[in-house]
Every structure is written in C-alpha cells, then in structure tokens.
Protein backbone atom coordinates (compact mmCIF):
# COMPACT_ATOMS: atom_id res chain seq x y z
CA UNK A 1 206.61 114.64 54.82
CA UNK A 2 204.89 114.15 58.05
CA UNK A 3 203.87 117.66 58.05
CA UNK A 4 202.26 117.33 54.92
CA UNK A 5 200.55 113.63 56.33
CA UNK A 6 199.31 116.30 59.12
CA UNK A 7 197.77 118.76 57.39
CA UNK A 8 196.28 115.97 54.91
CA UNK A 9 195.26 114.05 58.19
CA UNK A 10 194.14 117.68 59.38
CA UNK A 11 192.06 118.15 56.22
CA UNK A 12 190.41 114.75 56.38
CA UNK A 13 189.84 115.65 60.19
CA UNK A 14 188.13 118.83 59.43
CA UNK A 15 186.27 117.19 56.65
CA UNK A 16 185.07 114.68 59.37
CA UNK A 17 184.17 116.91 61.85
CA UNK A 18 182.24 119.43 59.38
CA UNK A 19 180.71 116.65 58.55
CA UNK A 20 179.56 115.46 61.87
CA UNK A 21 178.69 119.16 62.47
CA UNK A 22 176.47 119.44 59.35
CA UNK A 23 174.88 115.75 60.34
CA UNK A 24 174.13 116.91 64.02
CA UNK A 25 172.83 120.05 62.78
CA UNK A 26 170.59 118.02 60.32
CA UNK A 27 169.45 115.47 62.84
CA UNK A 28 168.26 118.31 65.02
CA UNK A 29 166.09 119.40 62.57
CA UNK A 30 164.72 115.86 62.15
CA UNK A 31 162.87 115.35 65.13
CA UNK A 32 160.83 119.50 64.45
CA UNK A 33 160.39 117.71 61.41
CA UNK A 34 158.80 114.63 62.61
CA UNK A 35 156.56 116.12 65.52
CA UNK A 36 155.38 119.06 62.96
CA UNK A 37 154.34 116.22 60.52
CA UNK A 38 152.92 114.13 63.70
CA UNK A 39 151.28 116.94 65.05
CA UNK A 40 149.48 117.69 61.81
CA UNK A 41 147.08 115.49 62.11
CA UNK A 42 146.60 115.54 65.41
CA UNK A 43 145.35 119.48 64.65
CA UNK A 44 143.48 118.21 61.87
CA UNK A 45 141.30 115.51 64.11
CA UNK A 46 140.84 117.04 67.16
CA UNK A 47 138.52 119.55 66.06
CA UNK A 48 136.22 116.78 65.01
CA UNK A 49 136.59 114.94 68.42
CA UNK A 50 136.04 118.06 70.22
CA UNK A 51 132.84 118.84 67.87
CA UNK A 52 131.56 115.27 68.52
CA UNK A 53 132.03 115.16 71.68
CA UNK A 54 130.13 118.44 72.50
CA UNK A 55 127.36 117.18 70.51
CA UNK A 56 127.07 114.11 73.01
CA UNK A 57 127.55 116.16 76.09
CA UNK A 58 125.50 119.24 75.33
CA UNK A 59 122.54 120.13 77.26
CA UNK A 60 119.34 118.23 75.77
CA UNK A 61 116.59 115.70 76.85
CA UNK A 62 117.75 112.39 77.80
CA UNK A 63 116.37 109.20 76.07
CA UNK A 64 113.25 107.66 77.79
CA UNK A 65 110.73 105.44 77.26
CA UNK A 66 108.19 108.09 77.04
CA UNK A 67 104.50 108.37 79.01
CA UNK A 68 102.21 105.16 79.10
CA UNK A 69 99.14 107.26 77.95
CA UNK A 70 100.01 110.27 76.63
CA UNK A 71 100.96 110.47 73.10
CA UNK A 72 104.52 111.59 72.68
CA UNK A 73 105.31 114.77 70.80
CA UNK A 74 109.24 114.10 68.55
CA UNK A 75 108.69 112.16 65.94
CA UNK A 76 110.98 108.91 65.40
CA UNK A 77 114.17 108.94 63.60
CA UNK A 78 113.97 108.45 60.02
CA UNK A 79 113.65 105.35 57.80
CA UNK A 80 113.62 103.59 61.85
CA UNK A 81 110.89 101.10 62.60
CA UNK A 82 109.47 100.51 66.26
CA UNK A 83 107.16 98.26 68.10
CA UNK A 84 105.34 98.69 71.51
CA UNK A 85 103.22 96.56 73.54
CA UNK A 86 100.98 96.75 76.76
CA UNK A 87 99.86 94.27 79.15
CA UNK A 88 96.68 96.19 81.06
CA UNK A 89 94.64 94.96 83.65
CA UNK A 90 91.47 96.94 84.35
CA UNK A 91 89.33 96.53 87.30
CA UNK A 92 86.01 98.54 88.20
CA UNK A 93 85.47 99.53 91.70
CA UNK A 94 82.81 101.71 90.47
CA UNK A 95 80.51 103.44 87.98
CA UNK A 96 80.50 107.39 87.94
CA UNK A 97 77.04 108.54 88.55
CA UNK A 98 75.60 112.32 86.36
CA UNK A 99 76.92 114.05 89.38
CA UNK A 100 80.58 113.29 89.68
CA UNK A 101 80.16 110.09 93.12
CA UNK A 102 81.27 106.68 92.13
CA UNK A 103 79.00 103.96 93.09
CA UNK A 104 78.93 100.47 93.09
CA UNK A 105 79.19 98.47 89.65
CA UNK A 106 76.57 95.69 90.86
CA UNK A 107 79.30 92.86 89.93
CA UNK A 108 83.12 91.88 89.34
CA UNK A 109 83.89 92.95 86.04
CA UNK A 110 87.33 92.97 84.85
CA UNK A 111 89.16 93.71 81.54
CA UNK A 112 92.86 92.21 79.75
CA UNK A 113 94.09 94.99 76.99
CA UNK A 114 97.16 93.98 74.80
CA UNK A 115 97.43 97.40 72.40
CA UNK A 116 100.36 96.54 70.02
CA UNK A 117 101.41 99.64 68.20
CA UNK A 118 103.32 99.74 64.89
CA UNK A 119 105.74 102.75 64.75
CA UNK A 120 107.59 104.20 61.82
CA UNK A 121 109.40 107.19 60.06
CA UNK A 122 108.87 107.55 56.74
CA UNK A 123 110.73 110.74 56.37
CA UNK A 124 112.38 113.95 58.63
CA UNK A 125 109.69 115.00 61.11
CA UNK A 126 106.81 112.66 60.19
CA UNK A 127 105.71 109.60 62.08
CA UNK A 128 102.87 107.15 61.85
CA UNK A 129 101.70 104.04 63.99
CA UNK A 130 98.96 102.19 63.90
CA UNK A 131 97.21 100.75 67.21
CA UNK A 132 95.75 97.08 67.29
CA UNK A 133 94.29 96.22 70.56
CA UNK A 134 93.50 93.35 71.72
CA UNK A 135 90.45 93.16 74.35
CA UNK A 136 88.99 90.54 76.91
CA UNK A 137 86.38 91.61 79.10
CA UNK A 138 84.63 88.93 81.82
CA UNK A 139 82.32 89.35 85.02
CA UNK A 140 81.00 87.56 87.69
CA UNK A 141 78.93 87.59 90.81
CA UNK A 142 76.38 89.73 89.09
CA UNK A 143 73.71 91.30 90.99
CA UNK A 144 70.49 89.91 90.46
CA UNK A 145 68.99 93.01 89.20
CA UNK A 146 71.55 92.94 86.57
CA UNK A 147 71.62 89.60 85.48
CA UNK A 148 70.96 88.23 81.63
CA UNK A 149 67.55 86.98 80.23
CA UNK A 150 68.32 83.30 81.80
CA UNK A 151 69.66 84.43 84.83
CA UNK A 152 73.34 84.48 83.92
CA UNK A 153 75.32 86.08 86.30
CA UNK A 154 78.86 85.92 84.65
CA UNK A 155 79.82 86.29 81.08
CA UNK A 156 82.99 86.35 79.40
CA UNK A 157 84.37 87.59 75.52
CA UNK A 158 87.50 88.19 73.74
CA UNK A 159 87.85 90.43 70.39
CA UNK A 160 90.26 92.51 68.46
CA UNK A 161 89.07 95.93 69.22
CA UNK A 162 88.93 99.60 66.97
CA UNK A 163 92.01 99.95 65.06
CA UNK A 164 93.52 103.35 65.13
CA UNK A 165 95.70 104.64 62.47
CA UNK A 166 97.74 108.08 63.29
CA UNK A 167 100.08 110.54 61.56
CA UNK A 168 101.64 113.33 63.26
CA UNK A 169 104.67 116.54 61.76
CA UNK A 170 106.48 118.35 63.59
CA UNK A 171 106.01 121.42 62.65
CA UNK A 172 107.52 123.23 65.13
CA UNK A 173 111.40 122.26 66.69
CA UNK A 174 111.97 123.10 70.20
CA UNK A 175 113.06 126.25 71.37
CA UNK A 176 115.39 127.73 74.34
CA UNK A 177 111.38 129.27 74.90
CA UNK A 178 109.02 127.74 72.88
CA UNK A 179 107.89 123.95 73.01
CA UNK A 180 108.30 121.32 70.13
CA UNK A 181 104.84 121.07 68.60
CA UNK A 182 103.22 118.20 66.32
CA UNK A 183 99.95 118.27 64.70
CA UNK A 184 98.46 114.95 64.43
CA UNK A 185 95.47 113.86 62.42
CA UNK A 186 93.97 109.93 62.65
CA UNK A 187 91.49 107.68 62.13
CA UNK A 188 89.67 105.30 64.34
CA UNK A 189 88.17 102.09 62.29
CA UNK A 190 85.20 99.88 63.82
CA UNK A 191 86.53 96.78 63.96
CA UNK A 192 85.88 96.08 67.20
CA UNK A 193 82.80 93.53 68.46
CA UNK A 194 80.03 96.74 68.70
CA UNK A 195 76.80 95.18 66.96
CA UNK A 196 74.26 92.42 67.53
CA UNK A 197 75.00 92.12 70.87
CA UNK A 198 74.23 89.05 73.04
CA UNK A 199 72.18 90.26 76.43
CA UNK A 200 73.27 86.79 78.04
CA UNK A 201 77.00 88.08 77.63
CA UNK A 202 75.97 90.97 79.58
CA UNK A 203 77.52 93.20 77.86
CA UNK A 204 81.12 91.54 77.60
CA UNK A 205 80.87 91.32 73.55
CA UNK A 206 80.53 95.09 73.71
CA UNK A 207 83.87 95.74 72.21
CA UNK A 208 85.04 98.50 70.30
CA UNK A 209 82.68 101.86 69.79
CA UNK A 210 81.27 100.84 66.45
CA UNK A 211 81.92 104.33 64.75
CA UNK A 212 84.43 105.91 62.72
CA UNK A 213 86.46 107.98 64.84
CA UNK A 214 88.39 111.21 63.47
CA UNK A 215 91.03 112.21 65.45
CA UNK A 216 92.76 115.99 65.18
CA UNK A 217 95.17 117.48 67.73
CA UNK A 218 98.42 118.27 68.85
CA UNK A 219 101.44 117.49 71.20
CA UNK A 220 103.83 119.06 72.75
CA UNK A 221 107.06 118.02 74.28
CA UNK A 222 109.78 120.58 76.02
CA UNK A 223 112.69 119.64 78.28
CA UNK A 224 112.79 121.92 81.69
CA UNK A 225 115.88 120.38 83.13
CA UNK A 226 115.76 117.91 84.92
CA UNK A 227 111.84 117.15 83.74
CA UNK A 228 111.09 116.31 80.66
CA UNK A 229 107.42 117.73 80.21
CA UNK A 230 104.78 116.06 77.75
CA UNK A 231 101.48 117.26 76.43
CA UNK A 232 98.34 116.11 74.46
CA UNK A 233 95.03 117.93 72.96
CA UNK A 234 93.41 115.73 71.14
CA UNK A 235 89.35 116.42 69.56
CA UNK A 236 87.37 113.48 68.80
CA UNK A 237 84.68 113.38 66.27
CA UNK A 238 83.34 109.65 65.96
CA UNK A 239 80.68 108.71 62.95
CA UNK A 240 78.51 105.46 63.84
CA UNK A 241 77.85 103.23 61.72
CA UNK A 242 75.04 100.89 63.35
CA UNK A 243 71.82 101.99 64.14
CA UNK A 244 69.86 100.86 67.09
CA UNK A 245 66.40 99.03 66.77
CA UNK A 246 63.75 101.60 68.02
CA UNK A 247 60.01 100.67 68.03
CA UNK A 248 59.45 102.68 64.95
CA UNK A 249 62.35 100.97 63.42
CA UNK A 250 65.85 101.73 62.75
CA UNK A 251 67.65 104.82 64.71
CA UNK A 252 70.77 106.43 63.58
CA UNK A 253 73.28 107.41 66.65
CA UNK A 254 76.54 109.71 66.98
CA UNK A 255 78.13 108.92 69.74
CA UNK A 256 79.59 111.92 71.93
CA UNK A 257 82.52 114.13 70.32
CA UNK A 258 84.92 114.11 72.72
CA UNK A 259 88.27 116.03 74.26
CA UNK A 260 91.80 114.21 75.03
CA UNK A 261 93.84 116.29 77.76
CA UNK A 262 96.60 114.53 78.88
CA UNK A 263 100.13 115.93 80.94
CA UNK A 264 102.78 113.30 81.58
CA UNK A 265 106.17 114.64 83.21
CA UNK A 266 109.33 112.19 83.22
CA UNK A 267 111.88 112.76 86.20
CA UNK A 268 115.49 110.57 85.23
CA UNK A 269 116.58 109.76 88.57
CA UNK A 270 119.64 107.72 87.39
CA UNK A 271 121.26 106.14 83.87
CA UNK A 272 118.65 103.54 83.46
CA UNK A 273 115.82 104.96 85.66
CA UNK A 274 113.46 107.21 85.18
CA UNK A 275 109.92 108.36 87.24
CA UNK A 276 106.74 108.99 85.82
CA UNK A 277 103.92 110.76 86.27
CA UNK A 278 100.83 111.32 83.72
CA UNK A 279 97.12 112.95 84.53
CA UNK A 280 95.00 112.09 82.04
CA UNK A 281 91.34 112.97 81.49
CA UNK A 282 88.72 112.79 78.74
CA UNK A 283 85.69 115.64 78.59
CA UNK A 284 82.38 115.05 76.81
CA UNK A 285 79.34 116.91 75.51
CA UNK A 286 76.07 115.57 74.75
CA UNK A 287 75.29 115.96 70.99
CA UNK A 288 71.35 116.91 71.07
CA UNK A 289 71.24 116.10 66.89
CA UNK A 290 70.73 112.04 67.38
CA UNK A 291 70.50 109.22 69.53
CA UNK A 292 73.29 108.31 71.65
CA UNK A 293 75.07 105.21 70.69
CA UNK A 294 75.23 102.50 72.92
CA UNK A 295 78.83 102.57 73.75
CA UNK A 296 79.87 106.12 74.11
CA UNK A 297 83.01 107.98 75.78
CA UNK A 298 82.43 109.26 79.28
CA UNK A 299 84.06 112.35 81.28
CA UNK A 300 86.99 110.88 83.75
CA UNK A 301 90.31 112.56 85.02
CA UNK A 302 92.79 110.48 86.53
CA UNK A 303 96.38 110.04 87.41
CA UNK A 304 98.77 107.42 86.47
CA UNK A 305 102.00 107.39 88.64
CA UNK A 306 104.68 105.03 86.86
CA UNK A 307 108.66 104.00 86.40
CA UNK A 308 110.87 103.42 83.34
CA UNK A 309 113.74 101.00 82.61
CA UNK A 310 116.09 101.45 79.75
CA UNK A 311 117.42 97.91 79.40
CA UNK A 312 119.76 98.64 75.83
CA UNK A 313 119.75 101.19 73.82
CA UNK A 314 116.72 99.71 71.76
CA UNK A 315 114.72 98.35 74.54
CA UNK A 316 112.81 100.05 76.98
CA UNK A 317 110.31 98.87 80.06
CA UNK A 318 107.50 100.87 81.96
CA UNK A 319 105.18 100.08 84.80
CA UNK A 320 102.68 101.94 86.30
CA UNK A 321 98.94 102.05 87.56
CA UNK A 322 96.44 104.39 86.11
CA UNK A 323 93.64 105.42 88.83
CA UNK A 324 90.48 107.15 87.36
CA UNK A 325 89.71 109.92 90.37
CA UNK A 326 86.79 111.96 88.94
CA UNK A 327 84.13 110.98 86.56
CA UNK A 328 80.57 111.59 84.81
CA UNK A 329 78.28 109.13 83.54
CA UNK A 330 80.82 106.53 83.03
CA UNK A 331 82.88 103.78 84.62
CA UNK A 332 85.62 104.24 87.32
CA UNK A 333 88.95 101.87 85.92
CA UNK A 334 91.79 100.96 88.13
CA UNK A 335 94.54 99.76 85.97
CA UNK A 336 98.19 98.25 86.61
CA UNK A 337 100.17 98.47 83.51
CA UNK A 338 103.68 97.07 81.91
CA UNK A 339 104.89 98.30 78.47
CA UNK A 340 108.17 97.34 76.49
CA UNK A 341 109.38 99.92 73.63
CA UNK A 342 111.76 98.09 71.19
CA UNK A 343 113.25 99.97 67.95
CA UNK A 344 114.52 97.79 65.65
C-alpha cells in the first residue's frame, strides 16, 4: 500500500517536476520573445532617426540674415510670407566730380530711408517682393552760391519714393561645382516726388527718378565653407515719363541705363553671429538718343562692412555702414544701416 502511495506520489512528483521543466523551458523563451517584439520597432524607427538626423547635420549653408544690399539668390520657402525693414541714414561728405575726386557738396544735406519689403513664395523656386521706400531728404547751411530764388539756405521734404516690384526662379540648384542661379525680372514704378519741382526746396522734393524702370538680371548664391558667397548682375533700363521745359518747349528725357554689380560674403563666426561684408557698385553710360533726365543714376563702387544677429528662428537683425569709395558724376553717400528680417 505505501509502495503503491509512492509510486502514485512518484507519478504526481514527476508530473510536477515535468511540469516545472516544461514552464522554465517556456519562460525562457518568453523574454527572446519579448525583446524580439521590443526590438522590432526599435529596427523599424531608427532608420528614420538616423535619416533625419543626417539631414540636419549634413554639410550645407547655415541660416543668415542675408546681405543688406545685395539681392539674395534662394528663393523663400513655399506658401511662407516675409517682411523686412531698414532704418538708413545717409550723409554726403561729397559730390563725385567727371573724373573720379570727391569734392565738397556746398552744404549739409542728409537723407532718412525706411524701404519696407514684402516677401513671398507663391510656389517651389519662385519668389516675389515688392519694395516701398520711404524717403526724407533735408539740408542746411547752404552755400550762398547754391541757395534758392529767396535766399533759402535749408530745405526739407518727405515722400514715398519709386515702388519696385520683383520676381525671381531658380533655375538652377546648387551644385558640389556650380552656383545656385536665379533669373530675376522687375519693374520700377514712378511714384516717387520727381516732377514740378520747387527750386526753394532746393532740390529736397526731388524724390524718386520719375521713369519706369525695367529691371533684368541674375543672382547667384554658393556656400564655400565656412563663407557663404552672394552675387548680383542686375541691367537697368528706365523709361521717363516727364519731360523737361526747354525754350522751344517740351523735351523728352531717358535717363541713363544702368549696371548693378554687387558681391556680399557672410562669415558665421558663432550660433547667432555672423560677419558681413558686401562691395557694391553701380556703372553708367550716357545715352546720346535724348536729354538726360534730371535725376539720373551715377557710377559709384563702395563697400559696406556689416554684422548679423539671429534672435529666433523667424527673426533676424543686421547692422552695418555702407561707404561709397569711388564715383563719377554723382554724389558720395556715407550710410549707417539696421535691418530686421521677420518670416511669419
């Protein structure tokens, strides 16, 4: 009898400890089980992750707030809208004389410009803006030869000036080689203050160039690590639309076609920071078919050293003074700047 309770008991026992057997067996095939299905996705994501984060780390231009003068070359993002201002005051230590000196102006003459420009992307690799400035001019201390019709020897007026609209494709992506390249086409309207002209404002109310201006070029942009290089060709063709009051009557003028070539290179020296440097210049050729206009473009080449500030990631500051070096026939500017870039 108790041989028969042992072997039962014995049974039961090897029941039990198959079964603990079979149970340990099956729990260590649980946890193969559990870090296969764990690991699964982990596989599945990190590719993704790994994709990302190349895209954010691989080599390419840094964001900037882009040259003061100089037009920029990549278009904005689609569908995105942006806004920039500039806060630009212009004195004249000189006037350029037909062979290249700078003498004096005969007076104090100083101007405010406030250009707001209107920035968006309608679709992939197209931008437009439009340009409204705003323009104060005032002088004082006039020399006497100078002076207005009653003797005035300062003068002051405010205006909107010409309103530029631009578009501009690029056409042409950057390369490991080759530069990004935009063509850009725009017009220049006379809105500005350019007709019946005051002489006892001395010229002040002489805003805006009082033509249609059609503009045709192209930028450039390429990133040579660290710099980020910039460049602008831009041909100027404006059509007047006043005529001047000769003594046989009525005159029509064209005021001087003219040639934009501009280089701006951006050093980031930091997260935030970033140094600038532009050399900007303007070339003109007299048109022997009419009469010049009364306000008409001048040859100058000048430098603007300058610094950025990237504030967030949709605001951006700029400072810098623009210094006009050489010149023909024209006035000599010396310009402190500020500019904020905001994309909304």
């Amino acid at each position: 009898m108790m041989l028969t309770q042992f072997k039962l008991k014995g049974s039961s026992l090897g029941k039990v400890l198959a079964g603990l057997m079979l149970a340990c067996f099956v729990a260590g095939l649980m946890p193969a089980a559990v870090f296969a299905q764990a690991g699964s996705p982990a596989l599945m994501d990190k590719p993704p992750a790994v994709a990302e984060e190349k895209k954010e780390e691989a080599p390419g231009a840094p964001t900037t707030c882009g040259p003061m003068i100089s037009d920029t070359c990549l278009p904005i993002t689609t569908g995105k809208f942006a806004m920039q201002v500039w806060w630009a005051m212009s004195l004249y230590p000189g006037v350029f004389t037909n062979n290249w000196r700078s003498v004096s102006p005969g007076g104090n003459f100083q101007t405010f410009f406030m250009p707001v420009k209107f920035i968006y992307g309608p679709t992939k690799d197209l931008e437009t803006y439009v340009v409204v400035p705003f323009v104060y001019n005032w002088v004082n201390d006039i020399n006497r030869g100078l002076r207005g019709p009653n003797n005035e020897s300062s003068a002051s007026f405010s205006s909107i000036g010409d309103i530029t609209a631009v578009a501009k494709y690029n056409f042409l992506p950057e390369g490991t080689y080759m530069p990004a390249l935009t063509a850009v086409g725009g017009v220049g309207f006379p809105t500005g203050h350019a007709s019946n002209l005051n002489p006892g404002r001395l010229g002040q109310d002489a805003i805006g160039t009082g033509s249609f201006n059609f503009i045709t070029g192209l930028n450039l942009f390429k990133y040579i690590n660290p710099l980020l290089v910039h460049g602008q060709i831009w041909f100027n063709s404006p059509i007047n639309i006043y005529k001047i009051h000769g003594e046989e009557g009525p005159i029509n003028v064209r005021s001087r076609e003219y040639l934009n070539v501009n280089l701006a290179l951006e050093l980031p020296v930091a997260k935030q920071w970033v140094l600038l440097f532009e050399v900007y210049s303007t070339w003109t050729w007299q048109n022997l078919n009419t009469f010049q206009g009364y306000q008409t473009p001048q040859t100058v080449i000048g430098i603007l050293p300058g610094i950025e500030f990237l504030a967030t990631d949709k605001l951006a500051l700029a400072a810098g003074a623009s210094l006009d070096l050489w010149g023909k026939n024209g006035v000599q500017k010396f310009t402190p700047m500020i500019t904020a870039f905001y994309t909304f």
